[in-house]
Every structure is written in structure tokens, then in C-alpha cells.
N, C-alpha and C. Protein backbone atom coordinates (compact mmCIF):
# COMPACT_ATOMS: atom_id res chain seq x y z
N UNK A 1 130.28 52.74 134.53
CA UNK A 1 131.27 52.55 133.49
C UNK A 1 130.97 53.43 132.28
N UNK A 2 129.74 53.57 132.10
CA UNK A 2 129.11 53.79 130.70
C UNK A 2 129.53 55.70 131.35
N UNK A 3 129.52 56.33 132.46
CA UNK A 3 129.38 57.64 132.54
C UNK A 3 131.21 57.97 132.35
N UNK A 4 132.06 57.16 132.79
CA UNK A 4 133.39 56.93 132.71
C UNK A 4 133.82 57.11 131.43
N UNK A 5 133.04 56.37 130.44
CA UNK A 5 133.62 56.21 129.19
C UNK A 5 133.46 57.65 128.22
N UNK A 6 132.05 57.92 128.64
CA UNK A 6 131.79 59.56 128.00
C UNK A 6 132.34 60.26 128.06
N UNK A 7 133.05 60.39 129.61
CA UNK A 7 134.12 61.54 130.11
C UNK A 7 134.95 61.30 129.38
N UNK A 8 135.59 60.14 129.39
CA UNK A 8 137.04 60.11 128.36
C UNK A 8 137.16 60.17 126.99
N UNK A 9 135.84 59.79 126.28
CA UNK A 9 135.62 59.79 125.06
C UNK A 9 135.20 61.40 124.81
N UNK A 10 134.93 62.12 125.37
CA UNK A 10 134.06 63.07 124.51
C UNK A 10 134.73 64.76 125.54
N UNK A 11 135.27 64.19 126.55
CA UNK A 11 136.12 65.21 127.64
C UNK A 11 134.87 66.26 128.09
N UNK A 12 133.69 65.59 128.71
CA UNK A 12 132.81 66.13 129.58
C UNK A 12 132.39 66.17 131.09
N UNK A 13 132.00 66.88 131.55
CA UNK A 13 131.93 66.50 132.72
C UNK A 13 131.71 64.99 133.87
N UNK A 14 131.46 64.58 134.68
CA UNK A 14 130.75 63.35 135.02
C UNK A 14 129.23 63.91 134.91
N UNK A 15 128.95 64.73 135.81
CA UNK A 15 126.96 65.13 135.32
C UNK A 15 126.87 65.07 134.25
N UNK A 16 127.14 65.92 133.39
CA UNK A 16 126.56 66.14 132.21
C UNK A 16 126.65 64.48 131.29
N UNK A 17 127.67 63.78 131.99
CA UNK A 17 127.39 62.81 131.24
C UNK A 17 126.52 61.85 131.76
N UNK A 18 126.80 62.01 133.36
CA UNK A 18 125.46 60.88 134.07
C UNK A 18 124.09 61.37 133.56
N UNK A 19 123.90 62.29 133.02
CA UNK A 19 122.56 62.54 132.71
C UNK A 19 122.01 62.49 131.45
N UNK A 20 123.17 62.45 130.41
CA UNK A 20 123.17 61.88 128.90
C UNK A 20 122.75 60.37 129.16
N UNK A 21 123.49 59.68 130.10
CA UNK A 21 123.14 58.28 130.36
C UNK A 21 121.82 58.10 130.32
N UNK A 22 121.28 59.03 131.23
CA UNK A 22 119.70 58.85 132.00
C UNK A 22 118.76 58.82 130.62
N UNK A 23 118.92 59.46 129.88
CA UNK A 23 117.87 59.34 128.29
C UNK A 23 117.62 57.87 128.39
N UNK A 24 118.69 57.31 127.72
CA UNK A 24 117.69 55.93 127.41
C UNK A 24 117.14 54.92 128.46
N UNK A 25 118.33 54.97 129.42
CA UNK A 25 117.62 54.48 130.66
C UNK A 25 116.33 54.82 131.01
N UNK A 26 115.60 56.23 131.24
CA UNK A 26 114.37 56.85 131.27
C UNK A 26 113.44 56.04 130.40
N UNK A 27 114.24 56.49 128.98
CA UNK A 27 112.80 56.02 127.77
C UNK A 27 112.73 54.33 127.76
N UNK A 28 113.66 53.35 128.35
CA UNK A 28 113.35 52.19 128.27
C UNK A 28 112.24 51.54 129.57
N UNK A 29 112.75 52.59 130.65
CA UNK A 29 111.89 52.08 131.73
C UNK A 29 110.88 53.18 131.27
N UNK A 30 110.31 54.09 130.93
CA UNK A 30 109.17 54.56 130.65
C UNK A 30 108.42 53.74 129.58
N UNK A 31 108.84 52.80 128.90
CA UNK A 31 108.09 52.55 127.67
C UNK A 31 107.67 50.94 128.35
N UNK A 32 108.57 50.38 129.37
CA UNK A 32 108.24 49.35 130.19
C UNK A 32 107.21 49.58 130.98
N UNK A 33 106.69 50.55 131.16
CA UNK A 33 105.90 51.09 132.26
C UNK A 33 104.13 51.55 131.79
N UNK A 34 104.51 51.91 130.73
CA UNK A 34 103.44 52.51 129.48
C UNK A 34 102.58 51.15 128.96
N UNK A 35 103.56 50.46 128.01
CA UNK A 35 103.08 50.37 126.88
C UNK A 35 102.94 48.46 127.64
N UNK A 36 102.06 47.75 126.60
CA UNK A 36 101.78 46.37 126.82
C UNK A 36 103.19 45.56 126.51
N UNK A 37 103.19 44.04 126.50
CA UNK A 37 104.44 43.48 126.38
C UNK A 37 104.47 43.82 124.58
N UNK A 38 103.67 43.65 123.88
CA UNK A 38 103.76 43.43 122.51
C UNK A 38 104.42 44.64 122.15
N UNK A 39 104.04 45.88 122.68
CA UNK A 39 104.19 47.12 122.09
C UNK A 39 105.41 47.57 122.36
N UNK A 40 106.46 46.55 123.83
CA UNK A 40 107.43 47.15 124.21
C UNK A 40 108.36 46.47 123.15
N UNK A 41 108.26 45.53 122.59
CA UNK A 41 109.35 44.66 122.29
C UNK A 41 108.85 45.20 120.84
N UNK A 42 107.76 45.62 120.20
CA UNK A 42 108.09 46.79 118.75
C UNK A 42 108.86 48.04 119.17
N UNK A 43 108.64 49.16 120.28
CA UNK A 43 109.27 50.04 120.24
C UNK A 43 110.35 50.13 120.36
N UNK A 44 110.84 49.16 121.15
CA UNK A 44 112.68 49.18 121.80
C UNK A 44 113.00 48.36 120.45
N UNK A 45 112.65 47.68 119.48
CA UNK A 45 113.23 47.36 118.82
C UNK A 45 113.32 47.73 117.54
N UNK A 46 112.27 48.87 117.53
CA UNK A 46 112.33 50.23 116.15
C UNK A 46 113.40 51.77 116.64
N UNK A 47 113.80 51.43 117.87
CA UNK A 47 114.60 52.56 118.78
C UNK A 47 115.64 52.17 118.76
N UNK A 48 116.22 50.68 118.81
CA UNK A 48 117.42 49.98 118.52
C UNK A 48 118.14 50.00 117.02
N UNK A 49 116.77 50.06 116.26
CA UNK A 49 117.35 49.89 114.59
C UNK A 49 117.83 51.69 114.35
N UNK A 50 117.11 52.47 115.09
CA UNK A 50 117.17 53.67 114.53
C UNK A 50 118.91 54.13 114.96
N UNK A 51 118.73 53.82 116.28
CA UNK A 51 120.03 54.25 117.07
C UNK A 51 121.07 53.62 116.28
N UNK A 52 120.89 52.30 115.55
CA UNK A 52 122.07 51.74 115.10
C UNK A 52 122.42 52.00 113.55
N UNK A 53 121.26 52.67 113.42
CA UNK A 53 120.86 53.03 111.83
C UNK A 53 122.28 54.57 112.07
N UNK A 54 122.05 55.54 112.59
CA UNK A 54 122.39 56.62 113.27
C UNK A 54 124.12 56.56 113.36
N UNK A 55 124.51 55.61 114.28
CA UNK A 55 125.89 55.08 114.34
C UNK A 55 126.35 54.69 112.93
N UNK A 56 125.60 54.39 111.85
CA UNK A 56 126.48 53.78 111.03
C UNK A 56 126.39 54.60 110.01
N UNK A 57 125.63 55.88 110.07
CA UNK A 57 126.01 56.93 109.14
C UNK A 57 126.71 57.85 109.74
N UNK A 58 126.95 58.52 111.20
CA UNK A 58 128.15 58.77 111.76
C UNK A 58 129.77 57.84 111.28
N UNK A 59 129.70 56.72 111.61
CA UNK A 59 130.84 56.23 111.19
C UNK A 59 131.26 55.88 109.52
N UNK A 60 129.98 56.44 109.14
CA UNK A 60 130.61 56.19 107.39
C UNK A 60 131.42 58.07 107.10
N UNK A 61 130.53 59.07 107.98
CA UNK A 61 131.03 60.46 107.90
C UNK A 61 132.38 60.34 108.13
N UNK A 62 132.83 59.53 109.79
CA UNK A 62 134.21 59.27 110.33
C UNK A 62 134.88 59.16 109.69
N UNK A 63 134.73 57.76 108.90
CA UNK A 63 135.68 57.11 107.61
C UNK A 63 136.05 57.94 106.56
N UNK A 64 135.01 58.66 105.63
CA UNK A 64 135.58 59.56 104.70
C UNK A 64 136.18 60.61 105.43
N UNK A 65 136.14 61.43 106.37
CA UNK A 65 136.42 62.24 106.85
C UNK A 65 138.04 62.21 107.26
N UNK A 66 137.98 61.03 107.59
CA UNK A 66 139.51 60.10 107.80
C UNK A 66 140.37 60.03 106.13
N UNK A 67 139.33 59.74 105.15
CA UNK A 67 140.32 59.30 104.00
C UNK A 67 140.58 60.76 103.40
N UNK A 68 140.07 61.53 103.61
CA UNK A 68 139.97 62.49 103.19
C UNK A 68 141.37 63.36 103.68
N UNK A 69 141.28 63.34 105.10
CA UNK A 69 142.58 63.59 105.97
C UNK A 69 143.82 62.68 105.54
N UNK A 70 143.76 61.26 105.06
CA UNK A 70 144.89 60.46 104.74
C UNK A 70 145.13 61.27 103.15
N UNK A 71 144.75 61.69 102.68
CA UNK A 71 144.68 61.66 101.22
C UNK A 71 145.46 62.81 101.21
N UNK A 72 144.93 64.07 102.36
CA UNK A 72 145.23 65.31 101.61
C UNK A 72 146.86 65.31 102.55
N UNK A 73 147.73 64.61 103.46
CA UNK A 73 148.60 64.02 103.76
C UNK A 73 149.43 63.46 102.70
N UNK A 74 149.09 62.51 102.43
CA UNK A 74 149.75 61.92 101.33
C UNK A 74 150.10 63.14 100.09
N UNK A 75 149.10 63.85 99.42
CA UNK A 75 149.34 64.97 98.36
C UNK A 75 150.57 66.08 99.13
N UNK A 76 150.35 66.32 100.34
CA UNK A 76 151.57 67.24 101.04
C UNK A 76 152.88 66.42 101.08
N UNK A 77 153.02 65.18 101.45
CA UNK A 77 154.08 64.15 100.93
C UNK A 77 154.87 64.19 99.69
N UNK A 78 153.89 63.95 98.67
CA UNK A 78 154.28 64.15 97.34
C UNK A 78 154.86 65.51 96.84
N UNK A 79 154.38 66.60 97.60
CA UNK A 79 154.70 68.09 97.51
C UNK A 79 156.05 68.50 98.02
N UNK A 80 156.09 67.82 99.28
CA UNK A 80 157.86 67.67 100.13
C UNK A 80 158.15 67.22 98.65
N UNK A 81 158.09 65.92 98.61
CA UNK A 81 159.27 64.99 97.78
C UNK A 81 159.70 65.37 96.15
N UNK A 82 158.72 66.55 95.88
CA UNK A 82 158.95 67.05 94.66
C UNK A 82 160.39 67.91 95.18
N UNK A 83 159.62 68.95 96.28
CA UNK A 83 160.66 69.95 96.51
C UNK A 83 161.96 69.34 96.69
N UNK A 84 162.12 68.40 97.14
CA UNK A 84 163.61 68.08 97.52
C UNK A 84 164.58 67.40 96.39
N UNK A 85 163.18 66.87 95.82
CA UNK A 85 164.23 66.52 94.30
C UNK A 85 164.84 67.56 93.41
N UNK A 86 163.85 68.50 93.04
CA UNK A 86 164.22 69.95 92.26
C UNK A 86 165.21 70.88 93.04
């Protein structure tokens, strides 16, 4: 599902995305494999904050990036509606 969704979200291949998949899959079973129980449940859960840390300054870029696009819309609006009055 997760290689499905990449393709449609991001318009990449299926490999290239089955193998984007494989990263964390890899580093979670590698760090299961490595490290003691104590050490797994600090790393996956300093790898979780980061990743989510990550997403939410991407989606604050999104958002302005968005108002920014609504805004300069709206000013071309106001630019029509001058012209048609004059």
C-alpha cells in the first residue's frame, strides 16, 4: 500500500519507490538486531521525534507557500476588478 501511495503521491516509479520504502524498514529491523531492548525503544523513539519533527516543518513551508499563492491570487483579483471598473 505504502509503495502505491508514493507512486501516486509523488508520480514515481514502483522500484524506486519500493526501495524508498526499504530505508526505514532496514533501519528498524537493523537497530532490532544491533542494539539491546533499552537502546531500541531510545533510538526508534529519537528517529520517530526527528521524522515527525521534519514533517512539521515541511508542512509549515506547505502552508505559507499556499498563503502566499492564495494571497498573490487574491491581489490579481483586485487588479481584474479595478480594470473593469475604470
Amino acid at each position: 500500500m505504502l509503495v502505491g501511495a508514493f507512486v501516486a503521491a509523488f508520480h514515481i516509479d514502483n522500484w524506486t519507490s519500493f526501495w524508498y520504502n526499504l530505508i526505514p524498514i532496514g533501519v528498524f529491523v537493523g537497530i532490532c538486531f544491533i542494539c539491546k531492548e533499552r537502546m531500541q525503544v531510545y533510538n526508534l523513539n529519537n528517529i520517530f521525534k526527528k521524522v515527525i519533527e521534519i514533517s512539521k516543518i515541511f508542512g509549515e513551508k506547505e502552508r505559507e507557500g499556499r498563503k502566499e499563492e492564495r494571497e498573490g491570487r487574491e491581489r490579481e483579483r483586485e487588479r481584474e476588478r479595478e480594470r473593469v471598473v475604470l
